[in-house]
C-alpha atoms as a PDB file:
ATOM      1  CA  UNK A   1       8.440  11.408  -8.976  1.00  0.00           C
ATOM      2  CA  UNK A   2       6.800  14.835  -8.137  1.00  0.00           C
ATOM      3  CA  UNK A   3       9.168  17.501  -6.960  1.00  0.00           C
ATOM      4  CA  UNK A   4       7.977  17.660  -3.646  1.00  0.00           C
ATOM      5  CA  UNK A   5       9.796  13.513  -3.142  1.00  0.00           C
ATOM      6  CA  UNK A   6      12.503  14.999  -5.093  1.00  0.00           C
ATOM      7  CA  UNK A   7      12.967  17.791  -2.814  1.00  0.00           C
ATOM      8  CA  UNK A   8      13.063  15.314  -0.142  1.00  0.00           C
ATOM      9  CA  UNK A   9      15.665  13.064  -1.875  1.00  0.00           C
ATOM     10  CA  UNK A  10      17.644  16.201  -2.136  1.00  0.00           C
ATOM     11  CA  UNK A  11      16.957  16.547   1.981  1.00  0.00           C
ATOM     12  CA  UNK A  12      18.802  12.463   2.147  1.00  0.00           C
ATOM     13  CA  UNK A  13      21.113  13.416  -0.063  1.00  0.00           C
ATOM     14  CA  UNK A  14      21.965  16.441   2.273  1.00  0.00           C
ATOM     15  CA  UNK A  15      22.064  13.864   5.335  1.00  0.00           C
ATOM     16  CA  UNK A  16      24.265  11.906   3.261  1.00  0.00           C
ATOM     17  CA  UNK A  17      26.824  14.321   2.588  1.00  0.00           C
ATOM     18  CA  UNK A  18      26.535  15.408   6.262  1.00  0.00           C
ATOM     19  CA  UNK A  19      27.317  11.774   7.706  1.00  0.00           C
ATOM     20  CA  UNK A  20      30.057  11.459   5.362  1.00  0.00           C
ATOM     21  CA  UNK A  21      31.837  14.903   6.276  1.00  0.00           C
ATOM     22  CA  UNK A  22      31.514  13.333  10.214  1.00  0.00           C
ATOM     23  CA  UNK A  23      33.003  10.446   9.125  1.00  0.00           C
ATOM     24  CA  UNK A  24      35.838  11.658   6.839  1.00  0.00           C
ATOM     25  CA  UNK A  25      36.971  13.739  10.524  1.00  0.00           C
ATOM     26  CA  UNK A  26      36.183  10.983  12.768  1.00  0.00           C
ATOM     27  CA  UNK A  27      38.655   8.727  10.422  1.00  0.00           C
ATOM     28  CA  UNK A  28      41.033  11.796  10.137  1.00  0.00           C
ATOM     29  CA  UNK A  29      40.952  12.137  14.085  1.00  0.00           C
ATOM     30  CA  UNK A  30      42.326   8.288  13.963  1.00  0.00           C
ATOM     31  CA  UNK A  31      45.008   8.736  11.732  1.00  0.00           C
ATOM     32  CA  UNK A  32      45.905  11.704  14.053  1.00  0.00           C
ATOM     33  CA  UNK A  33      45.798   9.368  16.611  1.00  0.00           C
ATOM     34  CA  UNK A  34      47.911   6.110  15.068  1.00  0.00           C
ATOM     35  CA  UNK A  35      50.527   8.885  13.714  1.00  0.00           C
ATOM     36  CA  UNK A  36      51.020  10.567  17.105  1.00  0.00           C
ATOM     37  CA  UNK A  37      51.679   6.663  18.657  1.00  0.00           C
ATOM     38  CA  UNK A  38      55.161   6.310  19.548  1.00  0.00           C
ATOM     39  CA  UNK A  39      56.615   3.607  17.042  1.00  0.00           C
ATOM     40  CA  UNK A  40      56.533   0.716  19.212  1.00  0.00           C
ATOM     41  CA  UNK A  41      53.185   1.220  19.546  1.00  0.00           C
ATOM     42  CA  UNK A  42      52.152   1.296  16.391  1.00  0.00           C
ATOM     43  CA  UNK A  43      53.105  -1.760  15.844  1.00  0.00           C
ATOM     44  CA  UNK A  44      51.222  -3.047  19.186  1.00  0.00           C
ATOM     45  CA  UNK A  45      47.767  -4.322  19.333  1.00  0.00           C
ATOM     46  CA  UNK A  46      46.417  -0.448  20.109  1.00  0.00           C
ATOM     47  CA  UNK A  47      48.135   0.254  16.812  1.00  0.00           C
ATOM     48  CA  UNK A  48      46.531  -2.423  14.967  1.00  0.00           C
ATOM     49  CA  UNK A  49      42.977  -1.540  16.227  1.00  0.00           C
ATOM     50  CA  UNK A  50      43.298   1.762  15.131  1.00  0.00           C
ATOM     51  CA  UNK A  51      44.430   0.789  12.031  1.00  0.00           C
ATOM     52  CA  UNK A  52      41.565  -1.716  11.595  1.00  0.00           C
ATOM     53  CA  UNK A  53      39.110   1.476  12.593  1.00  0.00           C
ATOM     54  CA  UNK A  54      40.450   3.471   9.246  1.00  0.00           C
ATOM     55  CA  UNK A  55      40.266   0.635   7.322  1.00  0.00           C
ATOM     56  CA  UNK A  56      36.480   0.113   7.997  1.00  0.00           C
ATOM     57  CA  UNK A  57      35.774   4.217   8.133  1.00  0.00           C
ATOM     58  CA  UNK A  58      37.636   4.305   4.434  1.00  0.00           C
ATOM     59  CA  UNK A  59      34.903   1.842   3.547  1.00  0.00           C
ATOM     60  CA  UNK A  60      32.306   3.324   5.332  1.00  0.00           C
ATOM     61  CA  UNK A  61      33.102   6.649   3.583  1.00  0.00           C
ATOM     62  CA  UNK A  62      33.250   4.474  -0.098  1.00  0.00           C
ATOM     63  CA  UNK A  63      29.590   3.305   0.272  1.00  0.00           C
ATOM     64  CA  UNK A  64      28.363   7.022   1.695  1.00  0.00           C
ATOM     65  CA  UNK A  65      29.750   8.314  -1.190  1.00  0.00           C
ATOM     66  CA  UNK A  66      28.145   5.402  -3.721  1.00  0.00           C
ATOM     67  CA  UNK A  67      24.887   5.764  -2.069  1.00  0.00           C
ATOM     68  CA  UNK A  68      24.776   9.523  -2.522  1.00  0.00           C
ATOM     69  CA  UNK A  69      25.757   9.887  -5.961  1.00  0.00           C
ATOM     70  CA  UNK A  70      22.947   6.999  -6.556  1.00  0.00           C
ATOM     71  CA  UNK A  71      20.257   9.580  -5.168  1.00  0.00           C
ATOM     72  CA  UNK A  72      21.853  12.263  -6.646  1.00  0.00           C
ATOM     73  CA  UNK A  73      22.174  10.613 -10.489  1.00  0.00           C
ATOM     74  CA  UNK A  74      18.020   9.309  -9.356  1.00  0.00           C
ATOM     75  CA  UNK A  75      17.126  12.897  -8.940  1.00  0.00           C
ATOM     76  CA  UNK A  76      19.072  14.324 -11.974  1.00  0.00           C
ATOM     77  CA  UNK A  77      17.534  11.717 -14.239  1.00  0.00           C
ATOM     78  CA  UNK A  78      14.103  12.478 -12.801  1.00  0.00           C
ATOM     79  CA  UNK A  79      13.561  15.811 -13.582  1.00  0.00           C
END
């Protein structure tokens, strides 16, 4: 790979970390959101979607982060 792709990879792997700073604070804004719920509500069917939300943003942010070290370890190894 000539450096001008691996510049490039280094622009994705920029966009990468970018996406998963948004969705590290979109999850965080949810917690927020499920920990401000009164108790009873929690528990409720609002509670439970929000819940569901984090649990698919944690594993959102899990295959961000496996994607970008990919590129990242690609890059390293191609220099």
């Amino acid at each position: 790979m000539n450096k001008e792709r691996r510049e490039e990879l280094w622009d994705v792997y920029g966009y990468l970390d970018d996406a998963m700073g948004k969705v590290i604070d979109i999850r965080s804004d949810e917690q927020d959101s499920f920990d401000n719920l009164p108790d009873g509500l929690q528990s409720s069917k609002t509670g439970d979607s929000i819940q569901e939300a984090i649990g698919w943003l944690d594993e959102i942010e899990s295959d961000i982060q496996s994607v970008r070290d990919k590129v990242e370890k690609y890059i390293k190894n191609k220099k």
